[in-house]
Protein backbone atom coordinates (compact mmCIF):
# COMPACT_ATOMS: atom_id res chain seq x y z
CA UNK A 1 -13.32 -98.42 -96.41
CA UNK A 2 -12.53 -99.15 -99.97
CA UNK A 3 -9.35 -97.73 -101.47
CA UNK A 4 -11.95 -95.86 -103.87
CA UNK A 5 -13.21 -94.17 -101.50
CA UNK A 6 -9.86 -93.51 -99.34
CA UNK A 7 -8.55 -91.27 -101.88
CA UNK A 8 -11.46 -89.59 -102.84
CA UNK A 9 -11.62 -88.20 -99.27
CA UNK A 10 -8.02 -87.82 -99.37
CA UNK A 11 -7.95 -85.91 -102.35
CA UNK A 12 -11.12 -83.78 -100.95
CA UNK A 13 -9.56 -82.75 -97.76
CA UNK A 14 -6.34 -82.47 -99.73
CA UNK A 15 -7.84 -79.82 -102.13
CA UNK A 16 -8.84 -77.79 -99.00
CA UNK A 17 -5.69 -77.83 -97.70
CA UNK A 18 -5.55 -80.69 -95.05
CA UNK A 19 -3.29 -83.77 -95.61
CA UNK A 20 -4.91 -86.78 -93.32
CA UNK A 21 -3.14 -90.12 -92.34
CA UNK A 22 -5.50 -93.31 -92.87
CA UNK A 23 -6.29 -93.40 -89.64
CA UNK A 24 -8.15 -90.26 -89.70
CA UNK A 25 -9.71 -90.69 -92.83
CA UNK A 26 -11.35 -94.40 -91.68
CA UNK A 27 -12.50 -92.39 -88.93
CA UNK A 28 -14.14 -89.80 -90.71
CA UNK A 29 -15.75 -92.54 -93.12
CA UNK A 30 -17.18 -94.68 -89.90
CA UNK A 31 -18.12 -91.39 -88.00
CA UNK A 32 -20.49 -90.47 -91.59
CA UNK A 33 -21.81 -93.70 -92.20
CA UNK A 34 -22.42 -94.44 -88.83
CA UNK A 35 -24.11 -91.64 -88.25
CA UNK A 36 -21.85 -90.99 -85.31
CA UNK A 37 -20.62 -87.91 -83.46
CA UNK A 38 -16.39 -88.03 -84.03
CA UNK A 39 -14.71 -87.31 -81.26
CA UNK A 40 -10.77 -86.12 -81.82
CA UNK A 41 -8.22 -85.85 -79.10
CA UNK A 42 -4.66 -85.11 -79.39
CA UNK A 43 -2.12 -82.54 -77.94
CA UNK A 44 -2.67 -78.97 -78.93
CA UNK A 45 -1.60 -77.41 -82.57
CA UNK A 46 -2.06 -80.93 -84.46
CA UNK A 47 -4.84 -79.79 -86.43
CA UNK A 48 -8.02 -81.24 -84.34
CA UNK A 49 -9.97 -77.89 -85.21
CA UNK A 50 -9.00 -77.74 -88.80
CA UNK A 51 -10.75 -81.36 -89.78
CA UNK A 52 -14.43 -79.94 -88.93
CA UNK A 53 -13.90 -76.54 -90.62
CA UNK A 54 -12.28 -78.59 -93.81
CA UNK A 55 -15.01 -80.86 -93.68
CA UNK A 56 -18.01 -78.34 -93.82
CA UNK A 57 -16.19 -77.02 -96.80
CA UNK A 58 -16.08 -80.63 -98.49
CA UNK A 59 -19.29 -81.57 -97.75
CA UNK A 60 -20.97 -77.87 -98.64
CA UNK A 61 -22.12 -77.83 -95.20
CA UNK A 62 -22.54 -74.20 -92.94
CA UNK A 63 -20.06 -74.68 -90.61
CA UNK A 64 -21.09 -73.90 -87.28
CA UNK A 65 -18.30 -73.78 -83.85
CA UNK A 66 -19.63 -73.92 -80.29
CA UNK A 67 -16.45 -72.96 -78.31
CA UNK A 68 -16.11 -75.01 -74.79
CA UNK A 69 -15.52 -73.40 -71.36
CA UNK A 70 -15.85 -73.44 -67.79
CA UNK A 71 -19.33 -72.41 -67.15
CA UNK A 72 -20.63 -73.23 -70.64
CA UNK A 73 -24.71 -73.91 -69.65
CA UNK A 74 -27.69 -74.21 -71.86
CA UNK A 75 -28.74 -70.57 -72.49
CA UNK A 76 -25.13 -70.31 -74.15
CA UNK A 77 -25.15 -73.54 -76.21
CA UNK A 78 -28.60 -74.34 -76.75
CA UNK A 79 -30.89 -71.57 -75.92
CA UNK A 80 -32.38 -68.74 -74.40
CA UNK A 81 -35.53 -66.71 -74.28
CA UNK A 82 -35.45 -62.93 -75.64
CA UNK A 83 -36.94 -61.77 -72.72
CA UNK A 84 -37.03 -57.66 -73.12
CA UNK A 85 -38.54 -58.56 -76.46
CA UNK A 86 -41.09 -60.80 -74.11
CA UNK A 87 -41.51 -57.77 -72.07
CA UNK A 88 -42.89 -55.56 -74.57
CA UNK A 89 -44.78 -58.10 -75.85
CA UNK A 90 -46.90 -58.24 -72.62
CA UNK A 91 -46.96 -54.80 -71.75
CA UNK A 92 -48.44 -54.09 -75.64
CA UNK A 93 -51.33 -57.10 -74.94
CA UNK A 94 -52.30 -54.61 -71.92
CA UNK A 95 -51.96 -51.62 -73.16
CA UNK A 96 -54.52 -53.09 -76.46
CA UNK A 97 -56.21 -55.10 -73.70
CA UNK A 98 -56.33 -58.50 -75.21
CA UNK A 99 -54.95 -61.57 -73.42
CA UNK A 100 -51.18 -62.75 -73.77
CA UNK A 101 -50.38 -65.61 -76.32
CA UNK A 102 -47.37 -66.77 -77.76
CA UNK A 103 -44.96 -65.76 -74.98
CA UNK A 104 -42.79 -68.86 -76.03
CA UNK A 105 -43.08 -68.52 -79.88
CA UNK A 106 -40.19 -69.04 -82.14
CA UNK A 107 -40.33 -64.89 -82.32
CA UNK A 108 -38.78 -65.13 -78.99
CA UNK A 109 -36.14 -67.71 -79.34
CA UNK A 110 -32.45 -67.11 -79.58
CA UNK A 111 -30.97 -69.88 -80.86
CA UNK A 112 -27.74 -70.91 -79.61
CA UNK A 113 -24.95 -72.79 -82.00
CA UNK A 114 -26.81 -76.99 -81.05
CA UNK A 115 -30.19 -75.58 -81.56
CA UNK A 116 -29.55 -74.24 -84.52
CA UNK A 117 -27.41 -77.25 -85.57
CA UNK A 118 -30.52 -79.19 -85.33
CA UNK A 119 -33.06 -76.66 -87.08
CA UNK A 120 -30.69 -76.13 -90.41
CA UNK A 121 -32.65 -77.50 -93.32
CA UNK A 122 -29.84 -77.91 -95.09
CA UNK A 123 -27.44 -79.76 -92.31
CA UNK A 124 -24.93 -78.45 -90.64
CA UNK A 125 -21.07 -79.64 -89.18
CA UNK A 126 -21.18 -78.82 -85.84
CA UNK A 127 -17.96 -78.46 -83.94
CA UNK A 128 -17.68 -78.46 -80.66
CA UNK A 129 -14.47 -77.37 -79.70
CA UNK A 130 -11.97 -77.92 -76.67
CA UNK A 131 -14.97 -80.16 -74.52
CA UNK A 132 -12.53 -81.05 -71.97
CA UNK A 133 -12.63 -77.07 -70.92
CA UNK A 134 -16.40 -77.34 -69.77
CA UNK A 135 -17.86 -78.41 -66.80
CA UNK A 136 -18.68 -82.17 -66.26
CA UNK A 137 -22.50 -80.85 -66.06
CA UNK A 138 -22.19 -79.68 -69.44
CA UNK A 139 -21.00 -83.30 -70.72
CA UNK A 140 -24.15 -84.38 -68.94
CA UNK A 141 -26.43 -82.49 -70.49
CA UNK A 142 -24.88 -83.04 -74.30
CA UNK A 143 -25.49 -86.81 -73.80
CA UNK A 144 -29.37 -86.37 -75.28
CA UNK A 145 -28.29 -84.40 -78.37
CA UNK A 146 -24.80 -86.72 -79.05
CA UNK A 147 -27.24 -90.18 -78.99
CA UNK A 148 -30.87 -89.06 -80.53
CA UNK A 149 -29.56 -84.95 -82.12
CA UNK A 150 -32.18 -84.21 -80.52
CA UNK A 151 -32.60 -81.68 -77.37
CA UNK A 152 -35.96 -80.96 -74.62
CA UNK A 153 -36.93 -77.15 -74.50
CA UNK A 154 -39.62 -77.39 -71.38
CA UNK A 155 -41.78 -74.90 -72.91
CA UNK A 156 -41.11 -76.01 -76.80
CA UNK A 157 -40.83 -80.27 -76.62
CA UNK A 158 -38.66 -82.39 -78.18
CA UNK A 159 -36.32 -80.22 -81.08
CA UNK A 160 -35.28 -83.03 -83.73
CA UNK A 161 -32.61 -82.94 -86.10
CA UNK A 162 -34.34 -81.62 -89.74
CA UNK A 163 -31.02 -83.16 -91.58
CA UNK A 164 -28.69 -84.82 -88.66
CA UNK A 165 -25.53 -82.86 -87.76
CA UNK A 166 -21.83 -83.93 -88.40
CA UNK A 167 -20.57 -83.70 -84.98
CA UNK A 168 -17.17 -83.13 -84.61
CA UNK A 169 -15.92 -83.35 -81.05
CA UNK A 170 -12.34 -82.07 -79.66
CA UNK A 171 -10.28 -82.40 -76.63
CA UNK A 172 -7.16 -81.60 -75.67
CA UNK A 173 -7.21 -83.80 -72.49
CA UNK A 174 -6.82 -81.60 -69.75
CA UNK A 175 -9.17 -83.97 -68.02
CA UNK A 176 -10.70 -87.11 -68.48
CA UNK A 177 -14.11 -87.24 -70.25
CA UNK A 178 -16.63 -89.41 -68.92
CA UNK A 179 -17.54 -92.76 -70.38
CA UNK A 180 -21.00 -92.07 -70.82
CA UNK A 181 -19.70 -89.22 -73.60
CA UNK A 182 -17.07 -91.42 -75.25
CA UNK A 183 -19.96 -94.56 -75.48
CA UNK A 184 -21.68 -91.93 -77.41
CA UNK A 185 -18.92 -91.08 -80.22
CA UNK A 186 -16.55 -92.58 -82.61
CA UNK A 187 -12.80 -91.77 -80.98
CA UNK A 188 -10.15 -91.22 -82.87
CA UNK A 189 -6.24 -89.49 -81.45
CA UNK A 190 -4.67 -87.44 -83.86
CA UNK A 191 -0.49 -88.10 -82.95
CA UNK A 192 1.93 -85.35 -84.31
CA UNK A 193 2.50 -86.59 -87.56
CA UNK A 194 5.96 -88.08 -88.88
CA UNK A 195 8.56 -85.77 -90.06
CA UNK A 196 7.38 -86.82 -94.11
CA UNK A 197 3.61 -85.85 -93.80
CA UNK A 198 4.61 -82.79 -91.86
CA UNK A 199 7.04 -81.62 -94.50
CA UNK A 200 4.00 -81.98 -97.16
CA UNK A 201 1.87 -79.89 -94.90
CA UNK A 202 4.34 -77.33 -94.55
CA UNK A 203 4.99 -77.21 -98.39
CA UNK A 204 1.10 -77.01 -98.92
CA UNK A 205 0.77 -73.94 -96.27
CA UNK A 206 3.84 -71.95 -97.05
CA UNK A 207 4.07 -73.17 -100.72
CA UNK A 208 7.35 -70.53 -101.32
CA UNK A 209 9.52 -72.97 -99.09
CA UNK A 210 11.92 -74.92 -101.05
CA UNK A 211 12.04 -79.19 -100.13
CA UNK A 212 15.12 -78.87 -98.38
CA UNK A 213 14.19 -76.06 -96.89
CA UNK A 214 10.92 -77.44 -95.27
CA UNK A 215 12.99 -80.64 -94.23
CA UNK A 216 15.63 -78.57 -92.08
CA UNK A 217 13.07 -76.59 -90.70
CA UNK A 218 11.20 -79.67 -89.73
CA UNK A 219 14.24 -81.30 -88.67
CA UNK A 220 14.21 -78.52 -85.87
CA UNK A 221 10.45 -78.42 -84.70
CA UNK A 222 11.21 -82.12 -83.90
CA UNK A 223 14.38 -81.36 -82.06
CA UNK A 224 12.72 -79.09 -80.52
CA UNK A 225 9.75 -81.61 -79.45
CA UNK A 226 12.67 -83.71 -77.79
CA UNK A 227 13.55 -81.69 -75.80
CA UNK A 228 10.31 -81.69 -73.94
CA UNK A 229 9.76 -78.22 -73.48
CA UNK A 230 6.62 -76.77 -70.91
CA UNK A 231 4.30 -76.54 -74.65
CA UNK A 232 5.60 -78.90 -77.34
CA UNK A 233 4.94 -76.91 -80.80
CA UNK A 234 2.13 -78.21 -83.19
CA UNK A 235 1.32 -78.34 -87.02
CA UNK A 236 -0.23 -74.99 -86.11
CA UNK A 237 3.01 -73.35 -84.74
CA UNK A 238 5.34 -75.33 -87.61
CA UNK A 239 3.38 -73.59 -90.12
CA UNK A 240 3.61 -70.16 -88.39
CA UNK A 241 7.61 -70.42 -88.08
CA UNK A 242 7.71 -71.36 -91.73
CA UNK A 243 5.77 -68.38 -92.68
CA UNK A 244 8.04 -66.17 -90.34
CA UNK A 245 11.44 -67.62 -91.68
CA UNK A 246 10.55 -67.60 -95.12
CA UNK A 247 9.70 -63.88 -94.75
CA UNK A 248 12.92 -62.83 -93.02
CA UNK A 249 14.72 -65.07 -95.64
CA UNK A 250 13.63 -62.80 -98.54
CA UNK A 251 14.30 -60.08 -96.82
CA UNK A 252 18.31 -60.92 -96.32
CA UNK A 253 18.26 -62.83 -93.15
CA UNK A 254 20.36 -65.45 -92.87
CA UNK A 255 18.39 -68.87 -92.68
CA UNK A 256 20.00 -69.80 -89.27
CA UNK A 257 19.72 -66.47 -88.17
CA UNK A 258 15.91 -66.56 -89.74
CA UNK A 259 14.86 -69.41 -87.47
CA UNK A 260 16.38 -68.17 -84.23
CA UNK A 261 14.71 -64.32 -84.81
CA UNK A 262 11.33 -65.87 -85.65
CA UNK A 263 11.77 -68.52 -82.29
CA UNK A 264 8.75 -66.72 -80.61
CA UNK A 265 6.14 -68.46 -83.58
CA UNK A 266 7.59 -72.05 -82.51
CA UNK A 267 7.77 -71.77 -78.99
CA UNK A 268 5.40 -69.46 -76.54
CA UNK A 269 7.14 -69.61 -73.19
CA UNK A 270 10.04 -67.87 -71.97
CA UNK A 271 11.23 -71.24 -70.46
CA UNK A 272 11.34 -72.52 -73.80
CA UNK A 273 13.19 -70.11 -75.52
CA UNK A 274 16.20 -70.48 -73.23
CA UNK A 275 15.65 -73.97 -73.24
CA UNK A 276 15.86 -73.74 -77.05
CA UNK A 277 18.86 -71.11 -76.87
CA UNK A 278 20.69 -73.18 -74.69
CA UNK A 279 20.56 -76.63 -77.57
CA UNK A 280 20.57 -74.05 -80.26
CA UNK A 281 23.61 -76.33 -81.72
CA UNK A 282 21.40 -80.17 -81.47
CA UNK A 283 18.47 -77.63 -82.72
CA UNK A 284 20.03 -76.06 -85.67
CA UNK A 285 22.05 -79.11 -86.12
CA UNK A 286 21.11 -79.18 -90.20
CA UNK A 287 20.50 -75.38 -90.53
């Protein structure tokens, strides 16, 4: 990846409001010219979701989310058949008296977030979010779209991509994905990122907070993170606490007093809070 063409993604994903280390940004380069699914993993809040739903903006893309479960199946991610509409389809051929045809015509069709990923004239980034929440069945039957973007309907055929996806791929690693998945993507972990890069995303996101400010706050999300609480805080819930301190701030609040009112933004068990409460001096060290 030329330097070129490092900061002119930078400066893209910059102008929608996402900073990226190098790391990510080779990885989004590789995962485009490659023609590769991305896959992102990394603990929760560090801004995995955020780099498809930046990117579709970038690239003038509709942005499209399939959100991961337990239980996720086809009829929910791929397809399904409108069957009442079926129905009266049938029962109107008998009632004119004429035979039945088209019972499996694109009339009927609901498409589901991968079919219509592939169908989109215009391309598409396609997130699918959280993967490590569905079933291993489910990572099975992605495998055909992730290496060809192309799925089997038994009553359609072969669906090919009109304009292949970007795939976007996240896990939080609850569980391990299988090989046969990660043979099929680019893989790239997003860490928490140092305490510099996260003081520039805090400035960009709650652009009212002062430098020192944002570095005392972020002084204390990372105290915090030593700690090693039950849910160590992301970008997501720095940003949040920010917002909430900077608020209480112009109303009167005392900073200190600012940051330990708005606690419940950082942290989001009760564990944690007392944890917090009880090294609220190594936590609010600089405050």
């Amino acid at each position: 990846m030329s330097r070129a063409d490092r900061l002119a993604l930078a400066g893209d994903l910059e102008r929608e409001g996402y900073l990226a280390d190098d790391g990510l940004l080779t990885a989004i380069h590789l995962a485009r010219r490659l023609g590769l699914p991305l896959l992102l993993e990394g603990e929760p809040g560090v801004g995995k979701t955020d780099v498809a739903a930046v990117l579709a903006r970038v690239l003038h893309r509709e942005f499209i989310r399939l959100q991961c479960y337990e239980g996720l199946d086809a009829s929910h991610a791929l397809y399904e058949w409108d069957y009442p509409k079926q129905l009266l389809h049938l029962r109107l051929a008998e009632v004119e008296g004429r035979r039945t045809e088209g019972l499996f015509d694109d009339q009927f069709l609901l498409q589901r977030p991968l079919l219509r990923a592939l169908r989109a004239e215009g391309g598409v980034v396609l997130l699918i979010d959280e993967i490590d929440r569905a079933d291993s069945e489910f990572e099975a039957f992605l495998l055909e779209f992730l290496s060809d973007f192309q799925v089997t309907i038994p009553e359609v055929g072969t669906v090919r991509a009109v304009v292949p996806p970007v795939v976007i791929l996240t896990s939080n690693r609850t569980r391990e994905l299988h090989d046969a998945l990660k043979r099929r993507c680019l893989y790239h972990w997003i860490p928490y990122p140092d305490a510099d890069r996260e003081r520039a995303i805090i400035r960009a996101k709650a652009p009212d907070l002062d430098e020192r400010s944002a570095a005392r706050l972020i002084d204390a999300v990372n105290a915090v993170r030593d700690l090693a609480p039950v849910k160590r805080p992301g970008i997501a819930e720095s940003i949040a606490w920010a917002r909430g301190v900077q608020l209480l701030s112009d109303e009167g609040c005392d900073w200190f007093e600012a940051m330990r009112r708005s606690l419940g933004l950082l942290v989001k068990y009760e564990e944690d809070i007392v944890l917090v409460e009880a090294h609220r001096e190594e936590v609010f060290a600089g405050s």
